[in-house]
PDB file of N, CA and C in Angstrom:
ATOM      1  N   UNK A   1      78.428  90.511 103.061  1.00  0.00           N
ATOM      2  CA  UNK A   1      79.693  89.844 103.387  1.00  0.00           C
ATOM      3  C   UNK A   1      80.749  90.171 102.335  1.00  0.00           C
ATOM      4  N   UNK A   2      80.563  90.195 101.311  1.00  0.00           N
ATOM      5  CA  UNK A   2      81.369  90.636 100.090  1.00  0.00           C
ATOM      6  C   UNK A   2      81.946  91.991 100.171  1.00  0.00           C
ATOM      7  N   UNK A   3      80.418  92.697 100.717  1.00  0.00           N
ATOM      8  CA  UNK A   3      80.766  94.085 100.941  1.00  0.00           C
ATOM      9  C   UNK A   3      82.215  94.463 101.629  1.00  0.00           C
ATOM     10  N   UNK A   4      81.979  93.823 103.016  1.00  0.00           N
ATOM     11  CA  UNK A   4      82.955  93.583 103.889  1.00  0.00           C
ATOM     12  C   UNK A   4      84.487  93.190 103.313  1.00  0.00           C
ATOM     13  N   UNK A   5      84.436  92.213 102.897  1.00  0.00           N
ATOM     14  CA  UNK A   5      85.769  91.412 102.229  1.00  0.00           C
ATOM     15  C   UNK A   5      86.625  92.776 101.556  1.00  0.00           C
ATOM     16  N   UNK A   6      85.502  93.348 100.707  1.00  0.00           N
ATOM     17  CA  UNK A   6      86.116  94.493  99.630  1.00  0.00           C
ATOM     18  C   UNK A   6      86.302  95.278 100.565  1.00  0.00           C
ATOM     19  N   UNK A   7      85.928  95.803 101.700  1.00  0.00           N
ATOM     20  CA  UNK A   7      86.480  97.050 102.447  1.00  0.00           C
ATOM     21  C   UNK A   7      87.946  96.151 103.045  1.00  0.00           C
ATOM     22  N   UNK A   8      87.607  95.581 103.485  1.00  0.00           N
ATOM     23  CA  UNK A   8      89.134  94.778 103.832  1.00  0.00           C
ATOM     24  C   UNK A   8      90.023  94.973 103.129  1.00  0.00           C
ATOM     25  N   UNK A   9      89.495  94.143 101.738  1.00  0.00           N
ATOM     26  CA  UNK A   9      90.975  94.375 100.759  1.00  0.00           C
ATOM     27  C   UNK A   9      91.309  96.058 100.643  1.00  0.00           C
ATOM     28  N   UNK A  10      90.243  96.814 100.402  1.00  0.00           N
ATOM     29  CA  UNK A  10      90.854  98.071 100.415  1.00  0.00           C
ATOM     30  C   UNK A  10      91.783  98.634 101.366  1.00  0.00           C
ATOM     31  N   UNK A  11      91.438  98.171 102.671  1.00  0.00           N
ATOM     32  CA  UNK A  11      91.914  98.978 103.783  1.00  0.00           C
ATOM     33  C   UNK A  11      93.223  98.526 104.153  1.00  0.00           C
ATOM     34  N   UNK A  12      93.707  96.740 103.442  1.00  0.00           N
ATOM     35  CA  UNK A  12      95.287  96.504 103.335  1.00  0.00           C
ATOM     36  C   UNK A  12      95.928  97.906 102.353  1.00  0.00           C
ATOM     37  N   UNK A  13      95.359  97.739 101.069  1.00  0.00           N
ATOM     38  CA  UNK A  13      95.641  98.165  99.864  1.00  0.00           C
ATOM     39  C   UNK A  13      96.216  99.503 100.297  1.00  0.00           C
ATOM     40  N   UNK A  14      95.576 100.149 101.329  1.00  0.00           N
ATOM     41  CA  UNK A  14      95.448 101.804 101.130  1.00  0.00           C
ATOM     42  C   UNK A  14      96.712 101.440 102.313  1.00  0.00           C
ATOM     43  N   UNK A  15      96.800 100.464 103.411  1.00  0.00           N
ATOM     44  CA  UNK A  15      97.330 100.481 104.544  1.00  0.00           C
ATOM     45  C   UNK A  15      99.120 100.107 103.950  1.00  0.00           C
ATOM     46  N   UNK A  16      99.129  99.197 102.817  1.00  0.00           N
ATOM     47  CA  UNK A  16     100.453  99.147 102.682  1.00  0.00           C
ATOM     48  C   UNK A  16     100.592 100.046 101.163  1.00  0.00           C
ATOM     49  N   UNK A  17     100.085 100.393 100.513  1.00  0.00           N
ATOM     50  CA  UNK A  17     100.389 102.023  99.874  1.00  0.00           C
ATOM     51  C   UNK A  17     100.987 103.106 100.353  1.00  0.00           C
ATOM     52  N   UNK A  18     100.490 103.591 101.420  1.00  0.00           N
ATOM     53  CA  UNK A  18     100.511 104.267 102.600  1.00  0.00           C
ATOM     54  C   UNK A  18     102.291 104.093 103.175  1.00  0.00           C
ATOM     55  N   UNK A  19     102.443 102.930 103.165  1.00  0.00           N
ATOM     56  CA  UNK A  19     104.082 102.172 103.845  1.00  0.00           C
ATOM     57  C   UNK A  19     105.049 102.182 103.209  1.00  0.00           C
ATOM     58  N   UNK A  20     104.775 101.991 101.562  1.00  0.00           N
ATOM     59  CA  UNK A  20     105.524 101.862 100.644  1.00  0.00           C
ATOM     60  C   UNK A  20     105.822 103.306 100.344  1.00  0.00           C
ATOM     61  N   UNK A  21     105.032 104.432 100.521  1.00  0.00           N
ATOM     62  CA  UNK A  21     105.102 105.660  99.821  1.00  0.00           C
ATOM     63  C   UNK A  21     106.286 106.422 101.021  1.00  0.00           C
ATOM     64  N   UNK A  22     105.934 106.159 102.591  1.00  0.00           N
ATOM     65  CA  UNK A  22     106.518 106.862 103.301  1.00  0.00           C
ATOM     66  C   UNK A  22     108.180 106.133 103.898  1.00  0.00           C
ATOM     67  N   UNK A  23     107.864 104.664 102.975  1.00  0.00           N
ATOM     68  CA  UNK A  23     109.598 104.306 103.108  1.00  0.00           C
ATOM     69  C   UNK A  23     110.268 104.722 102.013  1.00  0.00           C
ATOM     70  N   UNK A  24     109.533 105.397 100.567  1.00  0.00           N
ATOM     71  CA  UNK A  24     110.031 105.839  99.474  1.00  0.00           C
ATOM     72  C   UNK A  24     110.649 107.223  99.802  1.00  0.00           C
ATOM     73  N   UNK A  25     109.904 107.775 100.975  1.00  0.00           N
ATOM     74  CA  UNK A  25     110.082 109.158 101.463  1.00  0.00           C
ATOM     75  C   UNK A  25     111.119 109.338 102.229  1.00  0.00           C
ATOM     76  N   UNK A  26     111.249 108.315 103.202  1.00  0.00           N
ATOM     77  CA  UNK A  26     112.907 108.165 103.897  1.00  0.00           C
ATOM     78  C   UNK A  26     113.733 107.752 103.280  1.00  0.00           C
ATOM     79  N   UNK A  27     113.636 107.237 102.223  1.00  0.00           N
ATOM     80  CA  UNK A  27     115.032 107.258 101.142  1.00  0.00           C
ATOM     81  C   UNK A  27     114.970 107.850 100.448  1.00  0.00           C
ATOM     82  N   UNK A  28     114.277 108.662 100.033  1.00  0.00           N
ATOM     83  CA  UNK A  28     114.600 109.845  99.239  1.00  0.00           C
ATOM     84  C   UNK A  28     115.129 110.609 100.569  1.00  0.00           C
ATOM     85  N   UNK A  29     114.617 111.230 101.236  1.00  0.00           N
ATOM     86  CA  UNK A  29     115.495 112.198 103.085  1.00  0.00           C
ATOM     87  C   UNK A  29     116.630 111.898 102.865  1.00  0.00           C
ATOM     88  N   UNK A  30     116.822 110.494 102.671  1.00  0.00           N
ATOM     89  CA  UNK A  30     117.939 109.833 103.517  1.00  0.00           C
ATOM     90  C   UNK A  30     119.300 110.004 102.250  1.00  0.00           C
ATOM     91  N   UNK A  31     118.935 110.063 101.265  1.00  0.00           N
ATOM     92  CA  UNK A  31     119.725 110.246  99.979  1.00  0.00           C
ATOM     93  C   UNK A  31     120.180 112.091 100.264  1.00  0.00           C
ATOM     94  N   UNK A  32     118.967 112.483 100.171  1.00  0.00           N
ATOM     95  CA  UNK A  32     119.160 113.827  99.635  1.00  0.00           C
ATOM     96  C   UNK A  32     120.101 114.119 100.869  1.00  0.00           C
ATOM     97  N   UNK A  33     120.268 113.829 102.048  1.00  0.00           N
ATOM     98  CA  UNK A  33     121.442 113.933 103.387  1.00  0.00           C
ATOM     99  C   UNK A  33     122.406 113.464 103.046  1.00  0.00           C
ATOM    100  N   UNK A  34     122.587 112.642 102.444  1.00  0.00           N
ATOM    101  CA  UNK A  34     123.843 111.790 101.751  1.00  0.00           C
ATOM    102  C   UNK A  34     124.204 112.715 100.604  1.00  0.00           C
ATOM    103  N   UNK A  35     123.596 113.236 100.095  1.00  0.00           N
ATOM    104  CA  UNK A  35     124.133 114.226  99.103  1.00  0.00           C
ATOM    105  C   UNK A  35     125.056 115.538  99.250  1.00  0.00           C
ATOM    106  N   UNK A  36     124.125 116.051 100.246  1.00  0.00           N
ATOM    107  CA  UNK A  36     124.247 117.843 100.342  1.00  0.00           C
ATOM    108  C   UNK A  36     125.571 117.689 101.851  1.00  0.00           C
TER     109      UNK A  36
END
């Protein structure tokens, strides 16, 4: 059951990592368009 819990927490962890990195990625796009 623990086992479980810890794959859980991982699989938020990796799931909003994952969200944070590719909204870091549309504002960086979204800048570098605003730039050039």
């Amino acid at each position: 059951m623990a086992q479980n819990r810890l794959g859980a927490r991982l699989a938020w962890f990796a799931a909003i990592w994952l969200a944070s990195v590719a909204a870091l990625a549309v504002v960086a796009y979204g800048i570098k368009l605003l730039i050039s």
